[in-house]
Protein backbone atom coordinates (compact mmCIF):
# COMPACT_ATOMS: atom_id res chain seq x y z
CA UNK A 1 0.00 0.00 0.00
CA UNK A 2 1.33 3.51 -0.81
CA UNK A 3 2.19 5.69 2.61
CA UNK A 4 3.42 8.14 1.34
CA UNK A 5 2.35 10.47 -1.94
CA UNK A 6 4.96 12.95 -2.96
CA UNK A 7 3.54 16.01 -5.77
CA UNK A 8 7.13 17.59 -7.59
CA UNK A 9 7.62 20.75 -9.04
CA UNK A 10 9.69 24.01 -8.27
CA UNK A 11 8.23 26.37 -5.22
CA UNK A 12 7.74 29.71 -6.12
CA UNK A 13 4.71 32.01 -7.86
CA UNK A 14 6.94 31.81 -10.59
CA UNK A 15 6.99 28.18 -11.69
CA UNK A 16 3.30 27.58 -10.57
CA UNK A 17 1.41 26.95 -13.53
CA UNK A 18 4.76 26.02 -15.80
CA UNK A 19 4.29 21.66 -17.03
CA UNK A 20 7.24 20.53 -14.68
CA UNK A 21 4.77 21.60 -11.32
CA UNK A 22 1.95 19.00 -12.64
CA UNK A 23 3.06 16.56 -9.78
CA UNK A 24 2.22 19.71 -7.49
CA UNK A 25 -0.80 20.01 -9.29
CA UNK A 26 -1.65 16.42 -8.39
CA UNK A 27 -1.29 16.66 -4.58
CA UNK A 28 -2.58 19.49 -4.13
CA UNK A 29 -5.94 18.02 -5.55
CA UNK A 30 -5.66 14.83 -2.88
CA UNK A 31 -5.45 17.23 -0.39
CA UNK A 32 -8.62 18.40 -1.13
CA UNK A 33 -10.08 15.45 -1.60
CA UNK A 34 -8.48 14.55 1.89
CA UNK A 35 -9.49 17.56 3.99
CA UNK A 36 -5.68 18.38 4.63
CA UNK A 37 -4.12 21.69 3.92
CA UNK A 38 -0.69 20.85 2.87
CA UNK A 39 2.38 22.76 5.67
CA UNK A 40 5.80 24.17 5.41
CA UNK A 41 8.01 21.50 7.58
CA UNK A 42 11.70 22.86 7.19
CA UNK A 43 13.28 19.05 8.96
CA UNK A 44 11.21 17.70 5.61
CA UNK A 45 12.49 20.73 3.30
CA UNK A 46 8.54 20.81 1.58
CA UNK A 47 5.17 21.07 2.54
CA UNK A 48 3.83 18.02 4.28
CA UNK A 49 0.55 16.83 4.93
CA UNK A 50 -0.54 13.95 7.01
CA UNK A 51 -4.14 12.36 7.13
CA UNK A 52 -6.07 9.61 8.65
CA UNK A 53 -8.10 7.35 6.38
CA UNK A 54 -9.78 4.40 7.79
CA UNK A 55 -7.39 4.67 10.32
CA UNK A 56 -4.46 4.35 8.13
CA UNK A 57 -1.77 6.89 8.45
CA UNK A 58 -0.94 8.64 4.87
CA UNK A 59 1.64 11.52 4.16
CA UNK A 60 1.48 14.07 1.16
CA UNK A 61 4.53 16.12 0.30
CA UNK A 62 6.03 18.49 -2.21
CA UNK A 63 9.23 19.65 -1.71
CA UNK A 64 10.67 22.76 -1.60
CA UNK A 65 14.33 21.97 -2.49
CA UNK A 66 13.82 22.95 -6.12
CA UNK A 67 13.18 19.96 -9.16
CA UNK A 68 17.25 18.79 -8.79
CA UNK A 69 17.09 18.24 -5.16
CA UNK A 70 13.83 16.68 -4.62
CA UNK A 71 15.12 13.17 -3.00
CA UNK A 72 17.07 14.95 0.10
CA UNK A 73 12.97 15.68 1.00
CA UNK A 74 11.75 12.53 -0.07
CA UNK A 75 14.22 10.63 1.91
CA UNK A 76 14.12 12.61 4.97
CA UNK A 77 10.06 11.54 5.44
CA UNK A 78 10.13 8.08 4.29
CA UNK A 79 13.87 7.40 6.46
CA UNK A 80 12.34 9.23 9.67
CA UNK A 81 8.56 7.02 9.42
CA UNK A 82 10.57 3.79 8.27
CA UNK A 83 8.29 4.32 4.65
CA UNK A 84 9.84 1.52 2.51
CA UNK A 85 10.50 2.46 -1.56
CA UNK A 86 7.41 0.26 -2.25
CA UNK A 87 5.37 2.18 -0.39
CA UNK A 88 6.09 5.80 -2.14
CA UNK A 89 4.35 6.69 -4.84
CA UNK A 90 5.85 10.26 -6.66
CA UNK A 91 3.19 12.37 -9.14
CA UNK A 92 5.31 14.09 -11.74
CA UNK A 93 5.34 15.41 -15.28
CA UNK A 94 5.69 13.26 -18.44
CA UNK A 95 7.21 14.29 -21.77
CA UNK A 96 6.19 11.15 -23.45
CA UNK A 97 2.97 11.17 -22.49
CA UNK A 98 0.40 13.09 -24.14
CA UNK A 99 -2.09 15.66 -21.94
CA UNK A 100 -4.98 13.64 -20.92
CA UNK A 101 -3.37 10.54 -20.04
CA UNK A 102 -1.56 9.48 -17.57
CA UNK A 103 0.68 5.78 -17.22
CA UNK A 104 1.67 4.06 -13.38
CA UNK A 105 5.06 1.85 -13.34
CA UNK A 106 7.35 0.54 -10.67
CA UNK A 107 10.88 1.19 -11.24
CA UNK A 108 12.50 1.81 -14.23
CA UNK A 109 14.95 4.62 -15.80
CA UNK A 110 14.28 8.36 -14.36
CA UNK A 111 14.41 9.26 -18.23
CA UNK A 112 16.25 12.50 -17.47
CA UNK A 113 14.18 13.65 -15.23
CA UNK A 114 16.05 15.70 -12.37
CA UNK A 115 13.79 14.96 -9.72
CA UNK A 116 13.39 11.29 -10.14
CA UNK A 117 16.97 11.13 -10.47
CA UNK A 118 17.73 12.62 -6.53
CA UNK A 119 15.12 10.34 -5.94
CA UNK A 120 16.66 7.50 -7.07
CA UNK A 121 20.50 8.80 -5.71
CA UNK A 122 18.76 9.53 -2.44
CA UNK A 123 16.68 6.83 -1.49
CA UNK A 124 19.33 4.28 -3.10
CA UNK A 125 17.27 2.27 -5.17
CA UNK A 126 14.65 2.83 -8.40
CA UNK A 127 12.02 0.30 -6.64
CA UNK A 128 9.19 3.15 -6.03
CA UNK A 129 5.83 3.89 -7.89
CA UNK A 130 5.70 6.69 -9.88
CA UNK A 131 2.42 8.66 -11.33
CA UNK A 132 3.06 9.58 -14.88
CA UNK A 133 1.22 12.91 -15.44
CA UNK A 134 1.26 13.60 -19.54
CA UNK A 135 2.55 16.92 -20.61
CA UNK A 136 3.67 16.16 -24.17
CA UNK A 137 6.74 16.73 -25.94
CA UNK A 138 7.70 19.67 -27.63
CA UNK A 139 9.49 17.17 -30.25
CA UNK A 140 12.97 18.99 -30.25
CA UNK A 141 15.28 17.45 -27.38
CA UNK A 142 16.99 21.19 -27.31
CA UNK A 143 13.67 22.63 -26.63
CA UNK A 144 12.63 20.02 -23.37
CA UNK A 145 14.25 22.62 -21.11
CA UNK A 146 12.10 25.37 -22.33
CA UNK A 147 8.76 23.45 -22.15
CA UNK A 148 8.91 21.99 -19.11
CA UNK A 149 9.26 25.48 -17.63
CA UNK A 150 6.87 26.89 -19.69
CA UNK A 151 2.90 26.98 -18.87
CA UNK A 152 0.63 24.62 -21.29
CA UNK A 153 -1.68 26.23 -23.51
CA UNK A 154 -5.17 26.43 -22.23
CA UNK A 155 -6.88 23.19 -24.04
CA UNK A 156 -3.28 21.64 -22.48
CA UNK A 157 -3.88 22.70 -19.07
CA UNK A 158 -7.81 21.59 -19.30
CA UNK A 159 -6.49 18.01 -19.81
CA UNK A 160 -4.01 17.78 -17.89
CA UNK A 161 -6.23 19.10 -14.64
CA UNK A 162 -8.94 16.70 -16.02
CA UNK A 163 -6.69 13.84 -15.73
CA UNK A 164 -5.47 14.95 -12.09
CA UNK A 165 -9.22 14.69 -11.31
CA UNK A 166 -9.82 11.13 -12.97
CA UNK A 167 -6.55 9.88 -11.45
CA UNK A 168 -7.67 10.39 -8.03
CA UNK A 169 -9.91 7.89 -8.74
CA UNK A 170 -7.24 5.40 -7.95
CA UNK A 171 -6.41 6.55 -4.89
CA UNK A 172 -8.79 4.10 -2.60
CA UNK A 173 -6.68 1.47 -4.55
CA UNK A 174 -3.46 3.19 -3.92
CA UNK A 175 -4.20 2.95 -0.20
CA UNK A 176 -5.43 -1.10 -0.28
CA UNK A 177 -2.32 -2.00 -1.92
CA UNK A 178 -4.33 -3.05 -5.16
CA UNK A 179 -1.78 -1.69 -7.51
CA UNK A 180 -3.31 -3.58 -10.21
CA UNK A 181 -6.82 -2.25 -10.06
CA UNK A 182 -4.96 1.50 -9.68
CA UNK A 183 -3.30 0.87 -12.78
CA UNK A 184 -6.46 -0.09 -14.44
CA UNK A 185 -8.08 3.17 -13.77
CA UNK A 186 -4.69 5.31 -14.18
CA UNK A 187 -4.35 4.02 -17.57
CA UNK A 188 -8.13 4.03 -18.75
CA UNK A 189 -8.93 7.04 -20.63
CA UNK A 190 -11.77 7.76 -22.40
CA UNK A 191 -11.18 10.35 -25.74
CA UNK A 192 -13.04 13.10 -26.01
CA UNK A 193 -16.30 13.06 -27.43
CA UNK A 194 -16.33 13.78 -30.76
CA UNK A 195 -17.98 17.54 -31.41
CA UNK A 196 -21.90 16.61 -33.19
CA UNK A 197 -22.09 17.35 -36.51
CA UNK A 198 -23.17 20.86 -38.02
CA UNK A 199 -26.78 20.83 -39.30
CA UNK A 200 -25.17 22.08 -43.00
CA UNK A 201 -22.46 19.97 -42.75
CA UNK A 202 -22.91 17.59 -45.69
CA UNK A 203 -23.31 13.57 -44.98
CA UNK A 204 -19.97 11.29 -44.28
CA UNK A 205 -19.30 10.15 -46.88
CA UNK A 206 -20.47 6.12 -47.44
């Protein structure tokens, strides 16, 4: 069962709405859904959070290290309340995912991304789930810098906040330890509806 949820992003008015802050973006909505209001805690370097479902202890945290340095916060929760790898699951941006969806692994590569890479230096090992929030690729590798730190366009930011809101949908697995059935609704998307026809729009063709 996941323990402990961790949102990353950058702090700062600044970087709020830019892509790389949709794993803030992601928290922040399960702490509403939780009741919680999310607290500066300088011995965890990020906000933290900590609520009681069905009598299960859960912890919420974005740090506040900046994107690079996100594992010294990670590592100083899960260390301190003996959280095991297993038992983290980190929300954060995906280039190679489109806005909309969203994919959950175990393990695996951090890709190049700078905060799953302290993540993986800090807490030693690549064995923790991660929530795969699509933000597209700009399709230039010298431009990934540039989007990531740039805001998505509005129809962008629309599905990427409407997948936040389905995702949480898996959270009641998240916190059974039914990783399968999580993964099932993480990964079921349903397209948009197609727009109805015009009334002077001429007939499909047969």
């Amino acid at each position: 069962m996941i323990k402990l949820f961790v949102g990353l992003g950058n702090p700062g008015p600044e970087y709020e709405a830019t892509r790389h802050n949709a794993g803030f973006w992601w928290v922040d909505e399960l702490a509403r859904q939780l009741k919680v209001n999310l607290v500066a805690d300088r011995g965890y370097h990020g906000l933290v959070a900590r609520a009681n479902v069905h009598g299960q202890t859960v912890w919420l945290l974005e740090p506040q290290t900046f994107m690079n340095l996100s594992g010294k916060s990670v590592a100083a929760l899960a260390r301190f309340y003996k959280i095991a790898p297993q038992e983290i699951l980190v929300a954060h941006d995906e280039l190679d995912v489109v806005p909309g969806q969203a994919k959950l692994k175990l393990g695996g590569s951090h890709a190049g991304h700078n905060g799953l890479r302290d993540i993986h230096a800090q807490l030693g090992t690549d064995d923790y789930w991660r929530l795969r929030i699509g933000i597209g690729h700009p399709g230039v590798k010298s431009e990934v810098v540039n989007w990531v730190l740039k805001k998505p366009a509005p129809d962008q930011r629309t599905a990427i906040e409407d997948c936040i809101i389905r995702t949480q949908k898996a959270v009641p697995a998240f916190l059974a330890g039914e990783m399968d059935k999580a993964t099932l609704v993480v990964h079921t998307h349903k397209p948009p509806r197609p727009k109805p026809p015009r009334p002077d729009a001429p007939p499909p063709a047969p």
